[in-house]
Every structure is written in C-alpha cells, then in structure tokens.
N, C-alpha and C. Protein backbone atom coordinates (compact mmCIF):
# COMPACT_ATOMS: atom_id res chain seq x y z
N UNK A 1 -16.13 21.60 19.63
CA UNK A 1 -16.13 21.08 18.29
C UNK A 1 -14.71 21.10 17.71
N UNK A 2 -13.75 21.89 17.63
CA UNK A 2 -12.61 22.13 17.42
C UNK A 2 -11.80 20.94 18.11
N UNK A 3 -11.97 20.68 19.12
CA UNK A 3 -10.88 19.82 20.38
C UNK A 3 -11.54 18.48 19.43
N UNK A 4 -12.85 17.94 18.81
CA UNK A 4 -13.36 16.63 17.80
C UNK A 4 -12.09 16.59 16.39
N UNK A 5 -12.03 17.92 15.81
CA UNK A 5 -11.49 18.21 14.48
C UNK A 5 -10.04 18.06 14.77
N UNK A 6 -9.41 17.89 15.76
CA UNK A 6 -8.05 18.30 16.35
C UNK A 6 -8.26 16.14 16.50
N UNK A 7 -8.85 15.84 17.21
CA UNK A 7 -8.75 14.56 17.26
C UNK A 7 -9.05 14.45 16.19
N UNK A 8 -9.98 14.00 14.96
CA UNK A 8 -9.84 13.48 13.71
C UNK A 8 -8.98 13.97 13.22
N UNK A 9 -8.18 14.93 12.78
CA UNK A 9 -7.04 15.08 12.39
C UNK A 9 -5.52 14.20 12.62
N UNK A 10 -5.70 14.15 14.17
CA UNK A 10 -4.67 13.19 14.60
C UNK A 10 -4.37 11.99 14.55
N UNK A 11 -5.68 11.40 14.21
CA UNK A 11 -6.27 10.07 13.62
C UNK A 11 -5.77 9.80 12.48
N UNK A 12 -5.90 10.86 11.31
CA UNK A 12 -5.45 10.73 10.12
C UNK A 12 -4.40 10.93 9.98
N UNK A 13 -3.45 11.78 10.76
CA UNK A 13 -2.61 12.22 10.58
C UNK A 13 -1.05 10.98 10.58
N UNK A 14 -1.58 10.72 11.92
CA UNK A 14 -1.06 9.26 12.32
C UNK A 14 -1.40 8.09 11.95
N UNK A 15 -2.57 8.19 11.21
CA UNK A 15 -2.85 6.40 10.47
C UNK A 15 -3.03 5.78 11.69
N UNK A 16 -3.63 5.90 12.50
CA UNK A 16 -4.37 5.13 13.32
C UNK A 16 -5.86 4.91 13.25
N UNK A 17 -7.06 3.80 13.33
CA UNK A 17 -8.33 3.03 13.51
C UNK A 17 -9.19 4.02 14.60
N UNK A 18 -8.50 3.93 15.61
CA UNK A 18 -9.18 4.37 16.69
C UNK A 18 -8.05 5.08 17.63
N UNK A 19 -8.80 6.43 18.25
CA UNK A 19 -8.41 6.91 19.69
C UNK A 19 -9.09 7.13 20.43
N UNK A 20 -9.09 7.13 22.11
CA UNK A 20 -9.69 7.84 23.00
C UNK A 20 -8.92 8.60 23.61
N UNK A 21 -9.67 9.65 24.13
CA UNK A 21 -9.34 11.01 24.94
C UNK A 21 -10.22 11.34 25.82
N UNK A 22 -10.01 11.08 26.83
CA UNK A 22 -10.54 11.40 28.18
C UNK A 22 -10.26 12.66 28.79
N UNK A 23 -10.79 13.05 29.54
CA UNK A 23 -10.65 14.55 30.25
C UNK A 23 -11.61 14.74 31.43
N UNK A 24 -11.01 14.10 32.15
CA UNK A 24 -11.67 14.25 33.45
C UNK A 24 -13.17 12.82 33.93
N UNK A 25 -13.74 13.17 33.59
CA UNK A 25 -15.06 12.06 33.44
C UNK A 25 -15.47 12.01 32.28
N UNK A 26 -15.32 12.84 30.78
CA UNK A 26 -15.60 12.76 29.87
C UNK A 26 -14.43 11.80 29.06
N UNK A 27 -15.61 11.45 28.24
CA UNK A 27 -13.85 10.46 27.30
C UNK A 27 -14.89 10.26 25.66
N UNK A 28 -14.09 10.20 24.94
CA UNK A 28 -14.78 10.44 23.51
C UNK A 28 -13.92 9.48 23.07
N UNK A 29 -14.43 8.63 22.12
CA UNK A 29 -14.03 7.74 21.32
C UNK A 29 -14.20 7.61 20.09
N UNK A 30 -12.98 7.99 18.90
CA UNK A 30 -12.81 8.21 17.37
C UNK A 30 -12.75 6.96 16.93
N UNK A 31 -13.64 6.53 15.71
CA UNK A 31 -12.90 5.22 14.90
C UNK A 31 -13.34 5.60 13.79
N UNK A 32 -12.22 4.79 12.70
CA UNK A 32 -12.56 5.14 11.14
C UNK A 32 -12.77 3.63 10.74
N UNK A 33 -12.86 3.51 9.95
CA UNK A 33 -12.98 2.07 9.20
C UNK A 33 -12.05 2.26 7.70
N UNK A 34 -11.33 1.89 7.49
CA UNK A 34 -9.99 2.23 6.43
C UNK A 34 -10.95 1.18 5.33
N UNK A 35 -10.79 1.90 3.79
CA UNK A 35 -11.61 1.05 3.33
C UNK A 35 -10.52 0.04 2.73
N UNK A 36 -11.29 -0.96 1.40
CA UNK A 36 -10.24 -2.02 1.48
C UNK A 36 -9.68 -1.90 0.06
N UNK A 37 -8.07 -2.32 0.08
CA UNK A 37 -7.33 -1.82 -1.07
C UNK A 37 -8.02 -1.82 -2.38
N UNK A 38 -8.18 -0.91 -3.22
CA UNK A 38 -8.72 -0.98 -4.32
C UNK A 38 -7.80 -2.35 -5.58
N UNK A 39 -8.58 -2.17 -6.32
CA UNK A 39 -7.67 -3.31 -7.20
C UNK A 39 -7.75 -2.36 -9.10
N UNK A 40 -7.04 -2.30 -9.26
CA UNK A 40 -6.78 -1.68 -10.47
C UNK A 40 -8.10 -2.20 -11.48
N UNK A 41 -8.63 -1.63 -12.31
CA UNK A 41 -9.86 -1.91 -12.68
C UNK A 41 -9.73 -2.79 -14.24
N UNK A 42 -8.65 -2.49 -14.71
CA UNK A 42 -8.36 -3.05 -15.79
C UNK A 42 -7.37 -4.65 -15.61
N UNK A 43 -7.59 -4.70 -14.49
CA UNK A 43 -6.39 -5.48 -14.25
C UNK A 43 -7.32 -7.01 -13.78
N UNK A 44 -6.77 -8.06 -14.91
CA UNK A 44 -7.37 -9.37 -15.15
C UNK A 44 -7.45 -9.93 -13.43
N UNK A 45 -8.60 -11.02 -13.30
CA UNK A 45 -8.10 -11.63 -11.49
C UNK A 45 -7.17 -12.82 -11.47
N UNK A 46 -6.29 -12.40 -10.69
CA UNK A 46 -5.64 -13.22 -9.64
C UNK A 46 -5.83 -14.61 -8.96
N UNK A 47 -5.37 -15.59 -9.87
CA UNK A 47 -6.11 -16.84 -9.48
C UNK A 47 -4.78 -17.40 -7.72
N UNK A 48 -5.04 -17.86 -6.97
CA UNK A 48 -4.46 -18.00 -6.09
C UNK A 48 -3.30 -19.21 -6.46
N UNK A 49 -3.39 -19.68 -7.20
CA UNK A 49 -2.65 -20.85 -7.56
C UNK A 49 -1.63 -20.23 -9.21
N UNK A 50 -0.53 -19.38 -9.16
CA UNK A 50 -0.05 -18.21 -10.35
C UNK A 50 0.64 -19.86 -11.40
N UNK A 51 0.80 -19.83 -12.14
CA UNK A 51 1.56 -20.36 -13.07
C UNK A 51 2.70 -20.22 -12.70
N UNK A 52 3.33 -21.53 -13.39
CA UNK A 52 4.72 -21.57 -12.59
C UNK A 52 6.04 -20.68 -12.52
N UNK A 53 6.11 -19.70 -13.91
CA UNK A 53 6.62 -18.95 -13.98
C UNK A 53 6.41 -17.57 -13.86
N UNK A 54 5.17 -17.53 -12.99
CA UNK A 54 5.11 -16.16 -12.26
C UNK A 54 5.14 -16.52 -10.40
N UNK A 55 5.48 -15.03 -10.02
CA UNK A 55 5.32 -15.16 -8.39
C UNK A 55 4.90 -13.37 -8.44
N UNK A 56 4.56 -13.49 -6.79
CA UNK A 56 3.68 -12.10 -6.31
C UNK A 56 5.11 -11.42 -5.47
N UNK A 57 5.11 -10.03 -5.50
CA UNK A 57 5.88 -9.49 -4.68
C UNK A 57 4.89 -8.95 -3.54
N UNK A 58 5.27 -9.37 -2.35
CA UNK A 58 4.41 -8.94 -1.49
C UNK A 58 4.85 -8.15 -0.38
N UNK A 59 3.20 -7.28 0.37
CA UNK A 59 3.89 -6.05 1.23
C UNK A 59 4.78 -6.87 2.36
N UNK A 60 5.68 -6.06 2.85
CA UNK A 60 6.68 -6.30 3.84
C UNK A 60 6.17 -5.77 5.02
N UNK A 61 5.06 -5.02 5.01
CA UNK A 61 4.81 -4.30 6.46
C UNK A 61 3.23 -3.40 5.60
N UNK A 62 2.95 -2.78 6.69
CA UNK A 62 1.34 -2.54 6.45
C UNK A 62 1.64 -0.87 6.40
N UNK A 63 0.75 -0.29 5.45
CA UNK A 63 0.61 0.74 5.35
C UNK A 63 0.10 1.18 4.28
N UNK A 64 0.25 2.02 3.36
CA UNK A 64 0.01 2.81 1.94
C UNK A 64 0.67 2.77 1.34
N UNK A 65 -0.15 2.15 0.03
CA UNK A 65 1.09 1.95 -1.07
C UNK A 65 0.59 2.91 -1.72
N UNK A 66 2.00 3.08 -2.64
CA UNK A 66 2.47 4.21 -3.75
C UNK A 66 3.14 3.85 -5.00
N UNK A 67 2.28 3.74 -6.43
CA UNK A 67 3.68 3.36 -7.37
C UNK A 67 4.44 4.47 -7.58
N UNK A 68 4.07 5.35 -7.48
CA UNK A 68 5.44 6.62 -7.97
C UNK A 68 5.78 7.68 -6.65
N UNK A 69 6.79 7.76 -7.10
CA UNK A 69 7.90 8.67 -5.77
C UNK A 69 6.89 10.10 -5.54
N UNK A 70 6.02 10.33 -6.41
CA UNK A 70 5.03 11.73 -6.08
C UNK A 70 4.25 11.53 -7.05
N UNK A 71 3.27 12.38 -6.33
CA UNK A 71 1.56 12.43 -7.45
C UNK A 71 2.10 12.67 -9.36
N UNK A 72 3.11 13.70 -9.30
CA UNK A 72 3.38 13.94 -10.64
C UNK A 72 4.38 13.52 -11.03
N UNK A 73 4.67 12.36 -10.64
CA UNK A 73 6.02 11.39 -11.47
C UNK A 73 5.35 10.52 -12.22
N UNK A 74 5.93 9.75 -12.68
CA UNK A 74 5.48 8.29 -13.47
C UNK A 74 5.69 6.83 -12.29
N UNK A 75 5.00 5.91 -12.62
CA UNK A 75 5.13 5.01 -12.01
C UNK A 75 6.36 4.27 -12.00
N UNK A 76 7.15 3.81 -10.70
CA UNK A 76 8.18 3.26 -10.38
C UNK A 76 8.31 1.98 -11.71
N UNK A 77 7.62 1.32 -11.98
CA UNK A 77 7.33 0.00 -12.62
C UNK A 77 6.05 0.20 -13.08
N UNK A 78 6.15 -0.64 -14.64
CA UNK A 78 4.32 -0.28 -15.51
C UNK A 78 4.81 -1.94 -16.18
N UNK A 79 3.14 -2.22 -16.36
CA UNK A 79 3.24 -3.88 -16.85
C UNK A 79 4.46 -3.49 -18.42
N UNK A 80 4.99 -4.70 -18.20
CA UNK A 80 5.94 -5.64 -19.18
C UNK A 80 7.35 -4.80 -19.15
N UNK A 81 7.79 -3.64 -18.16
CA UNK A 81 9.02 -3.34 -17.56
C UNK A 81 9.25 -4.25 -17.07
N UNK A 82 10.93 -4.30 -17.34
CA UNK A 82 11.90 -5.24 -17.13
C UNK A 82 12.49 -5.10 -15.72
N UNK A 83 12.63 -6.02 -14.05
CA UNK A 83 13.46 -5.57 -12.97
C UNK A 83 14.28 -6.62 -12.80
N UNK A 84 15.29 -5.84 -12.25
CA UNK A 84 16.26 -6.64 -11.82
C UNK A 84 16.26 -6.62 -10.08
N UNK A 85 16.72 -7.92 -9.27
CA UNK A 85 16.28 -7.99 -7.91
C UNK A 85 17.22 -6.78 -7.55
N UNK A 86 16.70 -5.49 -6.64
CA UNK A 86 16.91 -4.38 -5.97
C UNK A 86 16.40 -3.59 -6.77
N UNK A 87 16.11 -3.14 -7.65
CA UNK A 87 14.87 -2.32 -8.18
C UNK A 87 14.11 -2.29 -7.24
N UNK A 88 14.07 -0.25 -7.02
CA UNK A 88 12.51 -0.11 -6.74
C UNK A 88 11.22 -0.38 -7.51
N UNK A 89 10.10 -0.65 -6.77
CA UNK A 89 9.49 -1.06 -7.74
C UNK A 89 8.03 -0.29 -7.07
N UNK A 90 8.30 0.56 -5.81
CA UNK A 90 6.87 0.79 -5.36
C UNK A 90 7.20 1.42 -3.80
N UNK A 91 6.60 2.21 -3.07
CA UNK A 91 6.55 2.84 -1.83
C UNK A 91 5.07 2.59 -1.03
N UNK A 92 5.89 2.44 0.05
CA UNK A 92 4.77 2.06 1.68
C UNK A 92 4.89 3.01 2.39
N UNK A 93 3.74 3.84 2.49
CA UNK A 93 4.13 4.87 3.42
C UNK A 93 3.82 4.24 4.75
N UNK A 94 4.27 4.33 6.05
CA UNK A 94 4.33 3.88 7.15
C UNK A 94 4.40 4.49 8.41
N UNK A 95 3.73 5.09 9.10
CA UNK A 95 4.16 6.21 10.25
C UNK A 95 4.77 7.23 9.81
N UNK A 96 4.52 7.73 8.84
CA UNK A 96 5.06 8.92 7.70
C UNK A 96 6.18 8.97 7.24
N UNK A 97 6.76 7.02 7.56
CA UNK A 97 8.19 6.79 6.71
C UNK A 97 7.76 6.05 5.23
N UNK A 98 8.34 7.06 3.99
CA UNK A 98 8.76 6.29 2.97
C UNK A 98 9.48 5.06 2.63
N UNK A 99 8.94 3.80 2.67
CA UNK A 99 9.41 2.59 2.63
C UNK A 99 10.05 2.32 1.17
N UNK A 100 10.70 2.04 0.24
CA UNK A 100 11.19 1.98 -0.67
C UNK A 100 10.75 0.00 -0.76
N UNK A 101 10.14 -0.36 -1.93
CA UNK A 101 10.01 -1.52 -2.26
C UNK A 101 10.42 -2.19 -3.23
N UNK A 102 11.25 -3.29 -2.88
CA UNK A 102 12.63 -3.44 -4.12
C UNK A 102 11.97 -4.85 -4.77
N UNK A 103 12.07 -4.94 -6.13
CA UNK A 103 12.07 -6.02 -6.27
C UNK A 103 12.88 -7.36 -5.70
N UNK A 104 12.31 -8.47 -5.62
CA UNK A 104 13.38 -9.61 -4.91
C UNK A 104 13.88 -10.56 -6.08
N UNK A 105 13.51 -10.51 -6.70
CA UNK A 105 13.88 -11.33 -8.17
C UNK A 105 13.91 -10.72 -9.27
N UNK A 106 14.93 -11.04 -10.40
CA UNK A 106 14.67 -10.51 -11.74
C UNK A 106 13.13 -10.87 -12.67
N UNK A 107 12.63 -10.24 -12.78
CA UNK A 107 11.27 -10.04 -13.66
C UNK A 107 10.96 -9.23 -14.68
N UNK A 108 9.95 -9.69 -15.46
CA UNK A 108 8.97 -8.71 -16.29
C UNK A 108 7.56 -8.46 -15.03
N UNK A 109 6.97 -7.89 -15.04
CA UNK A 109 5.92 -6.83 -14.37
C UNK A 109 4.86 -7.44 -15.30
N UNK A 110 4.26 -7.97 -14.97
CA UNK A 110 2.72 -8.68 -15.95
C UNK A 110 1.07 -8.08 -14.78
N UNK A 111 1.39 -7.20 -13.84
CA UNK A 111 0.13 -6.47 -13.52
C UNK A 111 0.57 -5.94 -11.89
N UNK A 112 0.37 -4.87 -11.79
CA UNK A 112 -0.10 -3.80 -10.37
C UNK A 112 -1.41 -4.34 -10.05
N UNK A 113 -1.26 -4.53 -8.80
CA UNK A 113 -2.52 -5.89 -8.12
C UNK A 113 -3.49 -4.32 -7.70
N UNK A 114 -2.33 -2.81 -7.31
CA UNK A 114 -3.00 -2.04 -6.60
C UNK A 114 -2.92 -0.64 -6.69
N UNK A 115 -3.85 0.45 -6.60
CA UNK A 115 -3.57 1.85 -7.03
C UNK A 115 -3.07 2.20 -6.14
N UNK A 116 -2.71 3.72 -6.10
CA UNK A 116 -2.20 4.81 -5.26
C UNK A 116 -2.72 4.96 -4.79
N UNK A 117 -2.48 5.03 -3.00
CA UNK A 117 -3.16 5.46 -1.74
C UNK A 117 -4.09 4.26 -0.85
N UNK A 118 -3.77 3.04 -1.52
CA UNK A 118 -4.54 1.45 -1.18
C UNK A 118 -3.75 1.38 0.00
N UNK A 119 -4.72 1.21 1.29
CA UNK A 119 -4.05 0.54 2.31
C UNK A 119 -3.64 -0.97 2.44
N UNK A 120 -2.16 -1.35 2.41
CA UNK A 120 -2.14 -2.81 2.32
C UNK A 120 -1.83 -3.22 3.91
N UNK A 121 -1.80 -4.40 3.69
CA UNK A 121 -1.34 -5.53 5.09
C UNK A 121 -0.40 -5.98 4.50
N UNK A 122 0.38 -6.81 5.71
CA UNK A 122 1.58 -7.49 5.66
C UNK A 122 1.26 -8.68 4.86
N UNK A 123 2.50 -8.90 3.98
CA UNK A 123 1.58 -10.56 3.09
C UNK A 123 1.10 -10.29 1.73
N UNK A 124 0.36 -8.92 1.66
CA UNK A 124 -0.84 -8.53 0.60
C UNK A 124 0.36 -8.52 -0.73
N UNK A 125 -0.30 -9.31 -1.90
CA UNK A 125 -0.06 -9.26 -3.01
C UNK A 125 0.07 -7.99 -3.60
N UNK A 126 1.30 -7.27 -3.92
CA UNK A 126 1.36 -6.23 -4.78
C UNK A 126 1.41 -5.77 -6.08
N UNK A 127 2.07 -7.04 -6.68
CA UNK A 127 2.45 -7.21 -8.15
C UNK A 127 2.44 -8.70 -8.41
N UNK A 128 2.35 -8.66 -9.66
CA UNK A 128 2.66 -10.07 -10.42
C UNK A 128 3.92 -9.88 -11.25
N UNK A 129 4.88 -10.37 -11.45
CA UNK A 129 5.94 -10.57 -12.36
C UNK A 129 5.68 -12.11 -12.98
N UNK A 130 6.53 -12.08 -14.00
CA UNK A 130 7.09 -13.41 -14.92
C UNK A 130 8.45 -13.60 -14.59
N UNK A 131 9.36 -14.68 -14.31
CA UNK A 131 10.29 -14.92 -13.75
C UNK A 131 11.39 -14.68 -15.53
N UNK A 132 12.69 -14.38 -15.09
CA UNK A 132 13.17 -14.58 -16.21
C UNK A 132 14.33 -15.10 -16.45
C-alpha cells in the first residue's frame, strides 16, 4: 500500500496524467483526470468574436496558473489595472518551474478568464484587456 501512495504522490508531484510501474510480472497503472480550468464566477462570458478593441493574452505553454507570486500576496493584475507590454501579469507553474507571464501589449485588464491553481493548455485564454 505504501509503494501505491509513493506512486500517487509522484504523479502529483510531477504533474503527470498517468504512470506505470512494473516489477517483475506485476505492473500497476495510475491515472488522474485533471479537472477543467475553473472560470472565475463573477466574471461576464467570453464571446469568441472580442470587440475590436480588446484581445486575450494567452497561455504560452501548459501548466498551472497563478495570479499572485504566493497564496498571501495580492494579485499580479486585478480588472481595470493599467499594463504596459513586459508587465507581469500572472505565473505558470510548469515541471515545478515558475513561468513569469508578461503582458504583450499595453492594456487596461477588463477580466481574469481564470482562478488560482486552473490547469491551462497552450492557446487557453487568460485575460481580457482593452487596448490603449
């Protein structure tokens, strides 16, 4: 039972879906099912087609997002903060590297698409800004 808890651990530990571990003729096979990014609850929907003077900043690589540098900071960026392109604006954790996520354009922040600890994909809409 311990050598199961030692594999789910490693699973989580590493952000990996699935492992197997074999041992001789035995082989055990772990899978999780990662659930799917939450969406901020107050936060109006996302029509796929944005108005012309907004655009989405989107993830660069897959992993866990984070708006603030730790549980007890404040958020990197909160709607109607002002960025300028290289502003952080948000963290991906990634193979237990802190990804730093910069804004690419100057903006106002008009909604966080996503909470703390949301697993994203590559592509995935993170924010909405207003261009300025």
């Amino acid at each position: 039972m311990q050598e199961l808890k030692d594999i789910i651990r490693l699973l989580k530990e590493e952000g990996l879906t699935e492992i197997t571990v074999s041992d001789g003729d035995q082989r055990v096979t772990v899978k999780r099912v990662l659930q799917t990014p939450s969406i901020d609850a107050t936060a109006q929907p996302i029509a796929s087609d944005l108005p012309e003077r907004e655009f989405h900043l989107t993830a660069p690589l897959v992993g866990t997002f984070y708006r603030r540098p730790s549980p007890d900071d404040e958020p990197f960026v909160s709607t109607g903060d002002i960025v300028q392109a290289g502003d952080t604006v948000c963290i991906i954790e990634a193979m237990k590297v802190m990804n730093e996520i910069k804004a690419e354009a100057p903006g106002c922040v008009r909604q966080a698409l996503l909470d703390d600890g949301a697993v994203v994909e590559f592509g995935q809409p993170l924010f909405v800004f207003e261009r300025l």
